[in-house]
C-alpha atoms as a PDB file:
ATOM      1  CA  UNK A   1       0.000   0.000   0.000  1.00  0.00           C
ATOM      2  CA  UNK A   2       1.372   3.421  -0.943  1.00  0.00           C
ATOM      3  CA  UNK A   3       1.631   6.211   1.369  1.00  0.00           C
ATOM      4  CA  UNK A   4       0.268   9.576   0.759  1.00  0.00           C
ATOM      5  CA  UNK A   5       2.054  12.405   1.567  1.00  0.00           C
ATOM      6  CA  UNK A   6       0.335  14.844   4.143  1.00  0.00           C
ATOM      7  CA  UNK A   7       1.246  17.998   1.250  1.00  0.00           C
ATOM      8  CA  UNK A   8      -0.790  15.846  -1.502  1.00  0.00           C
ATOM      9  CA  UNK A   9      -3.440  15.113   1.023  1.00  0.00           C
ATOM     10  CA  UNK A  10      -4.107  18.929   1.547  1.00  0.00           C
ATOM     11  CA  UNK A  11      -3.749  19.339  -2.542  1.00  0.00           C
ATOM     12  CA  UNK A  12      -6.040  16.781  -3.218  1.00  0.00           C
ATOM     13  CA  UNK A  13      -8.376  17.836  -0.424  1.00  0.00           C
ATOM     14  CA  UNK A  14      -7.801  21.638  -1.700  1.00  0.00           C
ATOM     15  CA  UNK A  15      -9.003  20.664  -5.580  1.00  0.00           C
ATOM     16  CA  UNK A  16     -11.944  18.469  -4.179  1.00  0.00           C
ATOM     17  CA  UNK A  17     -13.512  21.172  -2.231  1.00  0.00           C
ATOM     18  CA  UNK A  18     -12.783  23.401  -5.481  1.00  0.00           C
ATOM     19  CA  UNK A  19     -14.767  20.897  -7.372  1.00  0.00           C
ATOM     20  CA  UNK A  20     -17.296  20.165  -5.004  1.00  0.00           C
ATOM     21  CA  UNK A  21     -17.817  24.433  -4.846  1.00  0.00           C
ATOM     22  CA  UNK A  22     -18.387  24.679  -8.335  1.00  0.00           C
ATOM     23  CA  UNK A  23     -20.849  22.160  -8.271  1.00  0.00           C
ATOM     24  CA  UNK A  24     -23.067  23.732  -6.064  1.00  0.00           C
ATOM     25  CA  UNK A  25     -22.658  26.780  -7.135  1.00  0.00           C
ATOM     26  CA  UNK A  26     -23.828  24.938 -10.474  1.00  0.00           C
ATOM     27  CA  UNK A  27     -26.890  23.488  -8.694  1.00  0.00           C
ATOM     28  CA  UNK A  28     -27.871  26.414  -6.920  1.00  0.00           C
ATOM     29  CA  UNK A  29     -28.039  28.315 -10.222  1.00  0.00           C
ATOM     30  CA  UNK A  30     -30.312  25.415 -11.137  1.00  0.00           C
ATOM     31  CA  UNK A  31     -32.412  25.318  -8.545  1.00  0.00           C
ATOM     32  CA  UNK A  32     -33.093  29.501  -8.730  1.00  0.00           C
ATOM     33  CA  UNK A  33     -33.895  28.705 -12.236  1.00  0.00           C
ATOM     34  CA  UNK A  34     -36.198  25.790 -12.025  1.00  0.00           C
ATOM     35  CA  UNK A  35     -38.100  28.253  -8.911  1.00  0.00           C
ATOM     36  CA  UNK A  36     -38.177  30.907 -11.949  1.00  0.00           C
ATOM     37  CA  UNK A  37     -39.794  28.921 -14.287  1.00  0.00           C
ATOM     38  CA  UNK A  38     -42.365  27.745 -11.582  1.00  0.00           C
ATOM     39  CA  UNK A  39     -43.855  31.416 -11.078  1.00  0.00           C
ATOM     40  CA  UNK A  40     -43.686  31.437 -14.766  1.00  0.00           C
ATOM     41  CA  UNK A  41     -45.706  28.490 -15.057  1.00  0.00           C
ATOM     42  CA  UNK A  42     -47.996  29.570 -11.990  1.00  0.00           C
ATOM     43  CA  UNK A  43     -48.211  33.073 -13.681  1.00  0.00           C
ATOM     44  CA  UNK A  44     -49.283  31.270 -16.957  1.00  0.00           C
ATOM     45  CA  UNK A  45     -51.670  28.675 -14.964  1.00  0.00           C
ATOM     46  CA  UNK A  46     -53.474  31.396 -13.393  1.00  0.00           C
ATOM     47  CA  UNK A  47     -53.517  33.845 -16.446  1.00  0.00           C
ATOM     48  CA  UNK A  48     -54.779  31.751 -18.985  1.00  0.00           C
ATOM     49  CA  UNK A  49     -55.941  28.907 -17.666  1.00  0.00           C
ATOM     50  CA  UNK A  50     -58.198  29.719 -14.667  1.00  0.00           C
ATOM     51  CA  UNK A  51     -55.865  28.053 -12.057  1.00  0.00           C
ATOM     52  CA  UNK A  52     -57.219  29.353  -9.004  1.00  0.00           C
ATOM     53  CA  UNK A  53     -54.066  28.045  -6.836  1.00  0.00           C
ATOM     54  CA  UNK A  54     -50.780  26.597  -8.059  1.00  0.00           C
ATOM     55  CA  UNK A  55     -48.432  25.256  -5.293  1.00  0.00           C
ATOM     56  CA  UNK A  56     -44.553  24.095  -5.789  1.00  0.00           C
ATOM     57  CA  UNK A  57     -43.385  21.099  -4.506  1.00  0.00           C
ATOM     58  CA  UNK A  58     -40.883  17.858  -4.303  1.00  0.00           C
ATOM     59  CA  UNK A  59     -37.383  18.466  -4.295  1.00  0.00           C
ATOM     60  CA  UNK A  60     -37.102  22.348  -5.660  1.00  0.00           C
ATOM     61  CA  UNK A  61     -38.775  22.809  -2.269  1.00  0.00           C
ATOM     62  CA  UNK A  62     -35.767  20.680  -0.137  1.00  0.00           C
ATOM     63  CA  UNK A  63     -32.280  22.449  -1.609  1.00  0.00           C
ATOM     64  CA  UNK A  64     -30.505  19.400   0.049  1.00  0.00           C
ATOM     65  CA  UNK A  65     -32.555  16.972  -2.459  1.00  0.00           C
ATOM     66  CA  UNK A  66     -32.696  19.114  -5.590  1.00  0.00           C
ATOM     67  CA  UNK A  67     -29.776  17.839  -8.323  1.00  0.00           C
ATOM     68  CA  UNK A  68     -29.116  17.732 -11.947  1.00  0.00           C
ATOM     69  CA  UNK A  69     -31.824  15.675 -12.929  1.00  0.00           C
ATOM     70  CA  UNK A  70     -34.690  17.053 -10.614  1.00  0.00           C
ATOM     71  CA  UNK A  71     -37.840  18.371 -12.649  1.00  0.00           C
ATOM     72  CA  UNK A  72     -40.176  21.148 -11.310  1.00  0.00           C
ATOM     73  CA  UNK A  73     -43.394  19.666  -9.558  1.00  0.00           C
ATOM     74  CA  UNK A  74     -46.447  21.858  -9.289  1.00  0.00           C
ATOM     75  CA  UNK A  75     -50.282  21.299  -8.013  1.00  0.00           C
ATOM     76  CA  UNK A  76     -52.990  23.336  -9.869  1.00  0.00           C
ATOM     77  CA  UNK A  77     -56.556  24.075  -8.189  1.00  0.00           C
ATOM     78  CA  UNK A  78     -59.423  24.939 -10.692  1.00  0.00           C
ATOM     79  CA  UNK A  79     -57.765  23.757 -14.576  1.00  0.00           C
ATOM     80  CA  UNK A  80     -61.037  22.693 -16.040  1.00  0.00           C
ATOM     81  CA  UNK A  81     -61.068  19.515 -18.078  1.00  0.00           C
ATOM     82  CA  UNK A  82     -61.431  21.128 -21.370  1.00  0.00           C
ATOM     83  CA  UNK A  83     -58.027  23.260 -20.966  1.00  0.00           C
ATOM     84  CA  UNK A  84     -56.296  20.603 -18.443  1.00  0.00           C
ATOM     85  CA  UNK A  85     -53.704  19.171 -21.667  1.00  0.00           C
ATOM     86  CA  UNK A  86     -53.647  22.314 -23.175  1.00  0.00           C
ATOM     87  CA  UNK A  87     -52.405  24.307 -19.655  1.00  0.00           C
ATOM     88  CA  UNK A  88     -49.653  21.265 -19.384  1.00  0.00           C
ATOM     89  CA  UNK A  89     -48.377  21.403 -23.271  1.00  0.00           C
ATOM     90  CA  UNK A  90     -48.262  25.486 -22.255  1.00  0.00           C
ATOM     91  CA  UNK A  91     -46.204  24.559 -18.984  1.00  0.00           C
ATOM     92  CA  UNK A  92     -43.550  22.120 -20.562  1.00  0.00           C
ATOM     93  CA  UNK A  93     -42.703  24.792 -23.578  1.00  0.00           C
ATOM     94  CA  UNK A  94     -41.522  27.026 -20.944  1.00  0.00           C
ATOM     95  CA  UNK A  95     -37.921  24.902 -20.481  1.00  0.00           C
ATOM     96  CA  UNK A  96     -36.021  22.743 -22.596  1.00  0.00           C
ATOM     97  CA  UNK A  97     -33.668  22.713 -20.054  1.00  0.00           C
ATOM     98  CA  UNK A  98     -35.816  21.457 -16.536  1.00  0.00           C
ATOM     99  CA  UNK A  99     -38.993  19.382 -16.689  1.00  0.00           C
ATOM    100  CA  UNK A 100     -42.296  21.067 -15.483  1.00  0.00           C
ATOM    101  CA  UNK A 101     -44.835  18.708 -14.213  1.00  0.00           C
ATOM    102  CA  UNK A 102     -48.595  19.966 -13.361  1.00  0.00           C
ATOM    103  CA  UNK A 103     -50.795  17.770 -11.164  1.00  0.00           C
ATOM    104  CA  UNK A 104     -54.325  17.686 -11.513  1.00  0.00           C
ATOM    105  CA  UNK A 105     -55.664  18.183  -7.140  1.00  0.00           C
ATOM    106  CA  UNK A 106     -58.916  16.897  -8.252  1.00  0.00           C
ATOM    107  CA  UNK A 107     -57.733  13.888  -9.032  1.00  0.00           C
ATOM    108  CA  UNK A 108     -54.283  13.134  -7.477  1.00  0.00           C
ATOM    109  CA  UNK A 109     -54.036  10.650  -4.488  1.00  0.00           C
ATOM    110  CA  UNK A 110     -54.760  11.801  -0.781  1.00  0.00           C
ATOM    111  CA  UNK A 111     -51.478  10.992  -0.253  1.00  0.00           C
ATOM    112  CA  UNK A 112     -50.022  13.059  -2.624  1.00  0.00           C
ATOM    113  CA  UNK A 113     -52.284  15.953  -1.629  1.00  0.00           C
ATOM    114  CA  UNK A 114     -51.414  15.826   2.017  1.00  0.00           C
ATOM    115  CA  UNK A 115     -47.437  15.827   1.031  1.00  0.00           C
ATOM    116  CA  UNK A 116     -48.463  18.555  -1.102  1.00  0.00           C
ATOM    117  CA  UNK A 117     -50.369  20.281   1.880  1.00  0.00           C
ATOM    118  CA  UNK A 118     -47.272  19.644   3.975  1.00  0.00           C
ATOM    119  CA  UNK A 119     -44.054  20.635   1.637  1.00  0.00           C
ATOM    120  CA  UNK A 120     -45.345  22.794  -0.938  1.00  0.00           C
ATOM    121  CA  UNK A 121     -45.191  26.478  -1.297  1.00  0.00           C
ATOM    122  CA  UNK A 122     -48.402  28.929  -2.929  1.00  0.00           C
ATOM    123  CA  UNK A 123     -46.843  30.523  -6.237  1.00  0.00           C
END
């Protein structure tokens, strides 16, 4: 077994925390953008569609569990059937870049609802 020196410990340990720095500073900017495009989305929901309450949730709401591949959850109150795909094909145009997801409350699980209840945040 090879021996490392304590200088190349402290280098090595010096360029990781470099790394691991710009990484978060990479998800953070990801994170601020995926909360933009929610009050886009909200904005659009409410505007267009009728929404009478959108709510974020999942992991944009939990810094600590939002990554590189987390997509933007959202709840809508009031979509009507008739404009329910339409408000959702308006929603996922807004990013290439993140996914945007739009729940239907009056049909979603009362599971889901109370995590939604519990976690999410009024947009």
């Amino acid at each position: 077994m090879q021996n490392i020196f304590p200088d190349e410990m402290q280098r090595y340990q010096r360029t990781a925390r470099v790394r691991w720095l710009a990484e978060r500073r990479r998800q953070d900017a990801r994170r601020d953008r995926a909360v933009q495009l929610a009050r886009q989305a909200a904005e659009l929901l409410k505007e267009r569609y009728g929404a009478q309450r959108v709510v974020l949730f999942g992991s944009v709401t939990h810094p600590d569990r939002f990554n590189e591949w987390s997509d933007v959850d959202l709840a809508a109150w009031g979509l009507t059937s008739s404009l329910w795909l339409r408000a959702i094909g308006a929603v996922r145009q807004l990013s290439d870049e993140i996914e945007l997801n739009v729940v239907d409350t009056a049909c979603c699980s009362s599971e889901l609802l109370v995590a939604i209840g519990r976690e999410g945040v009024a947009l």
